[in-house]
PDB file of N, CA and C in Angstrom:
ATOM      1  N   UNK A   1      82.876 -81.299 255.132  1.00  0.00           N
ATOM      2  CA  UNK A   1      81.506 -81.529 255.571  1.00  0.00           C
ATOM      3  C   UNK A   1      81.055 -82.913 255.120  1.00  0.00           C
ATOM      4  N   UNK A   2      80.682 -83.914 256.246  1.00  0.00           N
ATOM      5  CA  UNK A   2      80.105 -85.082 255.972  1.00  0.00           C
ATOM      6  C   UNK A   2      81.073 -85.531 255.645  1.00  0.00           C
ATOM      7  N   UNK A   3      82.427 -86.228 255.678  1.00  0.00           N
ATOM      8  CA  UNK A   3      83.159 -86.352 254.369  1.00  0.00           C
ATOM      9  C   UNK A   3      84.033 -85.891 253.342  1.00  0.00           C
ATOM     10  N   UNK A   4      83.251 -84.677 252.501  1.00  0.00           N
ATOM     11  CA  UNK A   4      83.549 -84.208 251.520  1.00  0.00           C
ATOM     12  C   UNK A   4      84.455 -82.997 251.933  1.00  0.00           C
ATOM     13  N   UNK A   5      85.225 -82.752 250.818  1.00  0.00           N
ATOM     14  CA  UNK A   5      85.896 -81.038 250.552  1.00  0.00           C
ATOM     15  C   UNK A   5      84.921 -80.740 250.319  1.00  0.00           C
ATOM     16  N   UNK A   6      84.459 -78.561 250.869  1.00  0.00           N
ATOM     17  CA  UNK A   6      83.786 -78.371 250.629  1.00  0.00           C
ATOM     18  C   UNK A   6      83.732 -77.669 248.963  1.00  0.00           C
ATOM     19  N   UNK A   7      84.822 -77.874 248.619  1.00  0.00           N
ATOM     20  CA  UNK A   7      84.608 -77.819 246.987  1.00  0.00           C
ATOM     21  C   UNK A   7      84.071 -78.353 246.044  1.00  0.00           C
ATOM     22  N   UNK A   8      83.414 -79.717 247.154  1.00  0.00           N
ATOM     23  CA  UNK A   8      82.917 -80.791 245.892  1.00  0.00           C
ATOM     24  C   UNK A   8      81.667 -80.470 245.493  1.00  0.00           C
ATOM     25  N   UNK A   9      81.357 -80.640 244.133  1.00  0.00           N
ATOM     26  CA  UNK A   9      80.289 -79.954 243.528  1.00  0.00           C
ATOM     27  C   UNK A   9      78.808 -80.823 243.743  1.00  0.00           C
ATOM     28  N   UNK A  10      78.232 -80.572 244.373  1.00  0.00           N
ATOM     29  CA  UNK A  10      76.899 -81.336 245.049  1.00  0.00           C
ATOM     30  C   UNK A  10      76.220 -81.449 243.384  1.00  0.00           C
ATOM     31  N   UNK A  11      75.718 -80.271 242.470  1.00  0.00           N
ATOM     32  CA  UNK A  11      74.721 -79.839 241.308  1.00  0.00           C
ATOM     33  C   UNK A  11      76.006 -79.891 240.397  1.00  0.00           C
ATOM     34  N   UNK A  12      75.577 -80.457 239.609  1.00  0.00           N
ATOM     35  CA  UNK A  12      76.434 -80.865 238.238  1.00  0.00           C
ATOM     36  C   UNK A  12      76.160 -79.587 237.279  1.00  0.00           C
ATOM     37  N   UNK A  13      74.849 -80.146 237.283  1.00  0.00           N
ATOM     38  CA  UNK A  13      73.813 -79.002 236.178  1.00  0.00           C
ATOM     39  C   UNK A  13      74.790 -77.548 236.066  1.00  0.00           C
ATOM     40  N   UNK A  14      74.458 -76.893 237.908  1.00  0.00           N
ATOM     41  CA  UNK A  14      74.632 -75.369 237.794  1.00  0.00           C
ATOM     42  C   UNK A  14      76.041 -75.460 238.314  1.00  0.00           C
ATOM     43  N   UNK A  15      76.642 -76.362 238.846  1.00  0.00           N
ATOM     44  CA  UNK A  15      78.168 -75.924 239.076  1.00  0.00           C
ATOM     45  C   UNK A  15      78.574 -75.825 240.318  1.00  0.00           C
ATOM     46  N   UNK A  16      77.625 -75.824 241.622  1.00  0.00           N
ATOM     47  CA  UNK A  16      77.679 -75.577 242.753  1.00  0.00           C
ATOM     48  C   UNK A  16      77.891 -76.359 244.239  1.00  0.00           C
ATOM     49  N   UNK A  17      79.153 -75.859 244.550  1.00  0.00           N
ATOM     50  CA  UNK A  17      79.553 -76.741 245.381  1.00  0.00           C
ATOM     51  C   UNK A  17      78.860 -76.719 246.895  1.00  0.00           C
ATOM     52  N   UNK A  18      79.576 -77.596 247.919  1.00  0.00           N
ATOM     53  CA  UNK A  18      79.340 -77.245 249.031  1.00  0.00           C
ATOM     54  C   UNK A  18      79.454 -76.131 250.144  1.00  0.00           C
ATOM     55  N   UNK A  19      80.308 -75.604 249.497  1.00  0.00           N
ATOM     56  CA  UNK A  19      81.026 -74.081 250.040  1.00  0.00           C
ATOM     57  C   UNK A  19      80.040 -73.113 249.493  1.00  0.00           C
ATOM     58  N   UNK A  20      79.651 -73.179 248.260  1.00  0.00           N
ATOM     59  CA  UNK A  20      78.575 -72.139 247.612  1.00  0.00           C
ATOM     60  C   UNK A  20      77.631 -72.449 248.514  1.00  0.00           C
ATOM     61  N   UNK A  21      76.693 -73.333 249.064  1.00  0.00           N
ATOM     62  CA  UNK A  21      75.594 -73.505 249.335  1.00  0.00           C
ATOM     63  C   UNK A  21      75.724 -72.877 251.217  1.00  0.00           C
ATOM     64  N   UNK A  22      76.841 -73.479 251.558  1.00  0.00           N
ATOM     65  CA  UNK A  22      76.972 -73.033 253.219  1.00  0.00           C
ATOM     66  C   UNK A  22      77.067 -71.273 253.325  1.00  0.00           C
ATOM     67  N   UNK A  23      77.990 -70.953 251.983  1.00  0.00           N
ATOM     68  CA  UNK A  23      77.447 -69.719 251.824  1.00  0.00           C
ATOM     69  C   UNK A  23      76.563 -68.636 251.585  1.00  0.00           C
ATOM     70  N   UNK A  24      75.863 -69.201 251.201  1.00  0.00           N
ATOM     71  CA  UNK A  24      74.439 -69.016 250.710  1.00  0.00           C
ATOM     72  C   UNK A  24      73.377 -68.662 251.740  1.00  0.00           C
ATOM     73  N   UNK A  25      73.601 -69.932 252.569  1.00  0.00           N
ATOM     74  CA  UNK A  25      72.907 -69.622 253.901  1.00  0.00           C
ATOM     75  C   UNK A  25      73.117 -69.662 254.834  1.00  0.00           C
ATOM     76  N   UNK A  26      74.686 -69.246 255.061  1.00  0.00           N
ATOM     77  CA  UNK A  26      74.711 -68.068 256.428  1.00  0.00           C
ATOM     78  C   UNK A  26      73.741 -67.046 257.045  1.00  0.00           C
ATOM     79  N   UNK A  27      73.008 -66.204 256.409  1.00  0.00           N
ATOM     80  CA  UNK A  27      72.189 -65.245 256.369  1.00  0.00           C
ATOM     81  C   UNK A  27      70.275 -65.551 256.576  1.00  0.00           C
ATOM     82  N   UNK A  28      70.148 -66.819 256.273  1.00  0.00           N
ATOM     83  CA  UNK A  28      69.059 -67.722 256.199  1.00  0.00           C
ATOM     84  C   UNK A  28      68.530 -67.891 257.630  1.00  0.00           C
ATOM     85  N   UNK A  29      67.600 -67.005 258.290  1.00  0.00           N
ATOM     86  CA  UNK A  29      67.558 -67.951 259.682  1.00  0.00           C
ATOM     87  C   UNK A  29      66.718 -69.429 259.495  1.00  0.00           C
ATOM     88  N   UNK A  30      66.178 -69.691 259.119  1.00  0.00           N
ATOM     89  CA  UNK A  30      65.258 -71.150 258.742  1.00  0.00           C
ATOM     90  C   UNK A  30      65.642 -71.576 257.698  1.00  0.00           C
ATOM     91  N   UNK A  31      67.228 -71.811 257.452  1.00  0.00           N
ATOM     92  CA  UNK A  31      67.573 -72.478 255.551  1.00  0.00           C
ATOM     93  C   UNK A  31      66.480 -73.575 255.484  1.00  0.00           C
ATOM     94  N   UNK A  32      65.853 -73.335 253.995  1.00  0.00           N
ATOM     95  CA  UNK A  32      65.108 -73.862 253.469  1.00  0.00           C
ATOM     96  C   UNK A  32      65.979 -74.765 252.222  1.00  0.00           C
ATOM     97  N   UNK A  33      65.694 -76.134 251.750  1.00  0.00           N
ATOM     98  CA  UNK A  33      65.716 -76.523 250.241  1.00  0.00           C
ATOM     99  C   UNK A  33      65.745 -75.268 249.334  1.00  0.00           C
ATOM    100  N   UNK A  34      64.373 -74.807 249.446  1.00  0.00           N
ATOM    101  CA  UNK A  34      63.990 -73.739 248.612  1.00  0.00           C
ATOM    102  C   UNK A  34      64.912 -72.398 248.864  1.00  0.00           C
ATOM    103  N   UNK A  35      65.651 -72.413 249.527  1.00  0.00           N
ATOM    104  CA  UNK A  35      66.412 -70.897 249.611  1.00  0.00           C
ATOM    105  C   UNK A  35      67.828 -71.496 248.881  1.00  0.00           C
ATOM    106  N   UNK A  36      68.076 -73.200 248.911  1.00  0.00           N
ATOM    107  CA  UNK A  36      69.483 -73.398 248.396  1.00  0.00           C
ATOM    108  C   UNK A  36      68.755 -73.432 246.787  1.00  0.00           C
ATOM    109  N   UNK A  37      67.868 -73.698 246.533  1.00  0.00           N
ATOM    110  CA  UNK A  37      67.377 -73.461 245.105  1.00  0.00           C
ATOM    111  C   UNK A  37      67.258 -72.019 244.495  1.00  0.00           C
ATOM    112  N   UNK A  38      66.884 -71.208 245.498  1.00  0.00           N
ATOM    113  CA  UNK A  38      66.832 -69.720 245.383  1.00  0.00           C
ATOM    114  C   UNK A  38      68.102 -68.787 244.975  1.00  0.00           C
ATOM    115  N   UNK A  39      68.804 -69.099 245.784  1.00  0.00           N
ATOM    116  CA  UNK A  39      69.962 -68.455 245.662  1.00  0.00           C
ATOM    117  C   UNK A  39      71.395 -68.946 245.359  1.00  0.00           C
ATOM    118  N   UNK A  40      71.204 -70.264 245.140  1.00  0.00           N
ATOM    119  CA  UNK A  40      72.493 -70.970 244.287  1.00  0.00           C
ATOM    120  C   UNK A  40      72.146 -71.016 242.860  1.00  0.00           C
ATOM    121  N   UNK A  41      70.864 -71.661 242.660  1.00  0.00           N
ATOM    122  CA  UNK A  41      70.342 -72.651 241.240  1.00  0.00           C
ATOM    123  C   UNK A  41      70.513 -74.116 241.380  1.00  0.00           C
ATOM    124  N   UNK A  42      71.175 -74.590 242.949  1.00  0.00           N
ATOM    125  CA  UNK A  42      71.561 -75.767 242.680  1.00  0.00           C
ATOM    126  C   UNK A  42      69.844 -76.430 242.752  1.00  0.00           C
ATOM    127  N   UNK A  43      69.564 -77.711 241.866  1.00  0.00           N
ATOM    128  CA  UNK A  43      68.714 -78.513 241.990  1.00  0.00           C
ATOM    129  C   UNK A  43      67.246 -77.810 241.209  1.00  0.00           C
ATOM    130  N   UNK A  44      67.430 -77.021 240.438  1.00  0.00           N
ATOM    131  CA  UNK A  44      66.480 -76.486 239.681  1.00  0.00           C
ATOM    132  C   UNK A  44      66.635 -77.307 238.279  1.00  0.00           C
ATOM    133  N   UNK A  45      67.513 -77.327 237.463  1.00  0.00           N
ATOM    134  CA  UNK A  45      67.681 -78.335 236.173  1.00  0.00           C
ATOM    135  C   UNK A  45      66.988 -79.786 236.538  1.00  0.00           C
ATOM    136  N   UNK A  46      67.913 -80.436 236.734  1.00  0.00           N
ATOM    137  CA  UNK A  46      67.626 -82.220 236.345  1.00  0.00           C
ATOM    138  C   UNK A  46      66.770 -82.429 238.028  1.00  0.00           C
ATOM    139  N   UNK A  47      67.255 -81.791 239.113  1.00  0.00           N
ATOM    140  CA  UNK A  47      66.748 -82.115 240.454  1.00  0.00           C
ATOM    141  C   UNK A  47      67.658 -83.508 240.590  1.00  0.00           C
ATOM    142  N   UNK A  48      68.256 -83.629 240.470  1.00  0.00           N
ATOM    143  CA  UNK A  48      68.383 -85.286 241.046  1.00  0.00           C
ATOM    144  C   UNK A  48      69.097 -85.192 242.053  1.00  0.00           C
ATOM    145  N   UNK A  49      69.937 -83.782 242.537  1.00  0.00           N
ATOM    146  CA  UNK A  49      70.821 -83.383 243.747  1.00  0.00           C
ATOM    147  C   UNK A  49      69.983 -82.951 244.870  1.00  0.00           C
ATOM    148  N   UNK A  50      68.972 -82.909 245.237  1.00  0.00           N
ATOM    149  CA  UNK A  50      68.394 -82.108 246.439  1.00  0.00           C
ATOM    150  C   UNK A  50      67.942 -83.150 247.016  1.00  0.00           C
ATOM    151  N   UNK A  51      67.550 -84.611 247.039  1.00  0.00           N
ATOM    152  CA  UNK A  51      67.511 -85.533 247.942  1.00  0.00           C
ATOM    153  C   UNK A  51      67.627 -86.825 247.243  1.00  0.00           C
ATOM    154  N   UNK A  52      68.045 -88.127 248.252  1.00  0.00           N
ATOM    155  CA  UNK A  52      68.587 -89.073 247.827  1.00  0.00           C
ATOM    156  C   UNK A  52      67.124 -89.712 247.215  1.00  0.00           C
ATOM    157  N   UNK A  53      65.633 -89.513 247.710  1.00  0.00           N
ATOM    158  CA  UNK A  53      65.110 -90.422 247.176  1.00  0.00           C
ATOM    159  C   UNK A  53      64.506 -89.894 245.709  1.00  0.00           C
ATOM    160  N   UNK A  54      64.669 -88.636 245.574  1.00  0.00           N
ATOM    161  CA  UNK A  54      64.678 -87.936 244.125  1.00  0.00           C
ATOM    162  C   UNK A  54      65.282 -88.146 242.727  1.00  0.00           C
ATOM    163  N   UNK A  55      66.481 -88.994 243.422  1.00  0.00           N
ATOM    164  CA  UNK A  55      67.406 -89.319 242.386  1.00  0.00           C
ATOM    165  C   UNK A  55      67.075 -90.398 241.702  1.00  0.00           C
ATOM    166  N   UNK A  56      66.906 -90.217 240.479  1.00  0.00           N
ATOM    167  CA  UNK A  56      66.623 -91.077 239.263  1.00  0.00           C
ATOM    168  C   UNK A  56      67.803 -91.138 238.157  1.00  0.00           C
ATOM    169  N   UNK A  57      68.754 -90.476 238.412  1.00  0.00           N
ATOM    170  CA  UNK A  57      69.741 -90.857 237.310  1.00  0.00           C
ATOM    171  C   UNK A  57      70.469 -92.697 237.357  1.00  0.00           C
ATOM    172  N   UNK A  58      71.457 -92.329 236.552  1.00  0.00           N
ATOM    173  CA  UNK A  58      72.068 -93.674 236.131  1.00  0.00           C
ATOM    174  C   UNK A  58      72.694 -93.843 237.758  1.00  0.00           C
ATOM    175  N   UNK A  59      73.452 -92.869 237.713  1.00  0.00           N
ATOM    176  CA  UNK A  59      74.835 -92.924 238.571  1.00  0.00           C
ATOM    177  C   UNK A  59      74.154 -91.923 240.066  1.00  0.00           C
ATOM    178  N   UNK A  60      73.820 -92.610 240.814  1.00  0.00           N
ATOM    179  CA  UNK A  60      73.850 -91.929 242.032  1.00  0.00           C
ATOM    180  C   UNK A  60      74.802 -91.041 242.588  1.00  0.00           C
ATOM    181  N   UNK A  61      73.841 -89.748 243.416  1.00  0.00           N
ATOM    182  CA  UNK A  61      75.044 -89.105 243.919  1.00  0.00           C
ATOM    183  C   UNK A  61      75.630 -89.350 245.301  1.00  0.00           C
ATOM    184  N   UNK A  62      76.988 -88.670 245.952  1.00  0.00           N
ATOM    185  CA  UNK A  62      76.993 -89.439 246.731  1.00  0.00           C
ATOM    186  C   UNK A  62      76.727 -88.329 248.368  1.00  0.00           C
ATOM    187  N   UNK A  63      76.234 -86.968 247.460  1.00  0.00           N
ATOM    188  CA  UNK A  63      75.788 -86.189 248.855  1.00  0.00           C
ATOM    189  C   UNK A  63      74.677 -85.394 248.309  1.00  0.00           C
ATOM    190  N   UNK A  64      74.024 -84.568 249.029  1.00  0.00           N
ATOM    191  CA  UNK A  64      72.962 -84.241 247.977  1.00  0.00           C
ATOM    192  C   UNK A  64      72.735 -83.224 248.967  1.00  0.00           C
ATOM    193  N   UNK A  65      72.171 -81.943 247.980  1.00  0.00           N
ATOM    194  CA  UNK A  65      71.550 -80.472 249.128  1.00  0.00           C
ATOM    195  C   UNK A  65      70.872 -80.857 250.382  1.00  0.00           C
ATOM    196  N   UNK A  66      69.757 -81.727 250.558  1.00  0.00           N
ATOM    197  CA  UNK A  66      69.179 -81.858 251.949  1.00  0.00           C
ATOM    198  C   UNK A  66      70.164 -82.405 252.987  1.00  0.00           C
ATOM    199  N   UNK A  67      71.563 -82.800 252.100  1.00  0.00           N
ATOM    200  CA  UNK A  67      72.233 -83.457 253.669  1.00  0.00           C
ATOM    201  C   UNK A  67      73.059 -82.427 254.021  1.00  0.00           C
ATOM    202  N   UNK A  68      73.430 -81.318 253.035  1.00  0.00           N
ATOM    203  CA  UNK A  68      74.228 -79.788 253.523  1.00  0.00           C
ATOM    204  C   UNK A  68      73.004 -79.282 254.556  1.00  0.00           C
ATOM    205  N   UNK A  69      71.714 -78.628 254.044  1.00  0.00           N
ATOM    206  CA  UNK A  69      70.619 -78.001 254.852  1.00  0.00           C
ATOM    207  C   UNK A  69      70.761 -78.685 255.808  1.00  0.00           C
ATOM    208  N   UNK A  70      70.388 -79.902 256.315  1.00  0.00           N
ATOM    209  CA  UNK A  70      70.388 -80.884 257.736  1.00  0.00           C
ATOM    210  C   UNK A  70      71.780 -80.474 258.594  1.00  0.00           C
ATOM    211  N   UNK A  71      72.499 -80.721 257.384  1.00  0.00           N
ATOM    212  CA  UNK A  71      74.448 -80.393 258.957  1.00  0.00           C
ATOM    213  C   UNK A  71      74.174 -79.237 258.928  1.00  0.00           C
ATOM    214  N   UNK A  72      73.930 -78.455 258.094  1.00  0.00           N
ATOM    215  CA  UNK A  72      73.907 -76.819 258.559  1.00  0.00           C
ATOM    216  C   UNK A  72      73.026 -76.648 259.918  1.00  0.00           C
ATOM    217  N   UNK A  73      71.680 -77.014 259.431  1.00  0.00           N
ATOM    218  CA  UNK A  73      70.819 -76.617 260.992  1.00  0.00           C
ATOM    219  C   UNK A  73      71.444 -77.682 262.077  1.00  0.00           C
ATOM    220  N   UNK A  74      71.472 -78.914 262.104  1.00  0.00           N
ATOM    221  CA  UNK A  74      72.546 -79.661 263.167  1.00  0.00           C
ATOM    222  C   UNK A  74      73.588 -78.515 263.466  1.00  0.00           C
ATOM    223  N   UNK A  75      74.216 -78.511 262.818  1.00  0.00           N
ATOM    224  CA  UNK A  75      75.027 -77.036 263.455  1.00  0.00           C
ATOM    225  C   UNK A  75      74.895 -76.163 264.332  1.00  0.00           C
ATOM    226  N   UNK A  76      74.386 -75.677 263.858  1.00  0.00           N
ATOM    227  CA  UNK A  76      73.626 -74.172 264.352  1.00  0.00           C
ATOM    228  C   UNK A  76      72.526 -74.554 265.661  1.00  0.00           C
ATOM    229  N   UNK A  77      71.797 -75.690 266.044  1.00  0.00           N
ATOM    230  CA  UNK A  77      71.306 -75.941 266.845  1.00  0.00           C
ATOM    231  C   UNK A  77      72.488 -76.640 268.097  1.00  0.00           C
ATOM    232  N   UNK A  78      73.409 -77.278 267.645  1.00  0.00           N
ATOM    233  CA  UNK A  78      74.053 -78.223 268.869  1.00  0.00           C
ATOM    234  C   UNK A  78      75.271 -77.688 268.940  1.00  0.00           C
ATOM    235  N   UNK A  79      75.470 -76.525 268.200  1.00  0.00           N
ATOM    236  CA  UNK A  79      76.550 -75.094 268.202  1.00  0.00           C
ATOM    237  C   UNK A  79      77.787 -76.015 267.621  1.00  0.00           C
TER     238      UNK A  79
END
């Protein structure tokens, strides 16, 4: 996805990769941010993974939860 294996761990903090999160919200009809926060943990600690302009750490990341939520619904809308 985008790039990445979906093993690569988007949330440092809680551990959670890209595969956790697509899994997550399969079941989601309107995936929300807030449902990958809900039901992973990703982006509840430090936050600096759920969007690029959020990020305040040293070291930028180089994918972040809103760009999984976005390909997911891109998905699911253009099949």
């Amino acid at each position: 996805m985008l790039g990445f294996d979906e093993s690569y761990e988007i949330c440092n903090c809680k551990k959670v990769s890209i595969e956790e999160i697509i899994v997550a919200l399969e079941k989601e009809q309107n995936p929300t941010l807030s449902d990958i926060q809900d039901l992973t943990g990703a982006g509840t600690e430090c936050r600096y993974c759920i969007f690029k302009e959020g990020d305040n750490g040293k070291m930028k990341k180089n994918i972040y939860c809103k760009d999984v939520l976005n390909k997911i619904k891109n998905e699911r809308i253009n099949g």
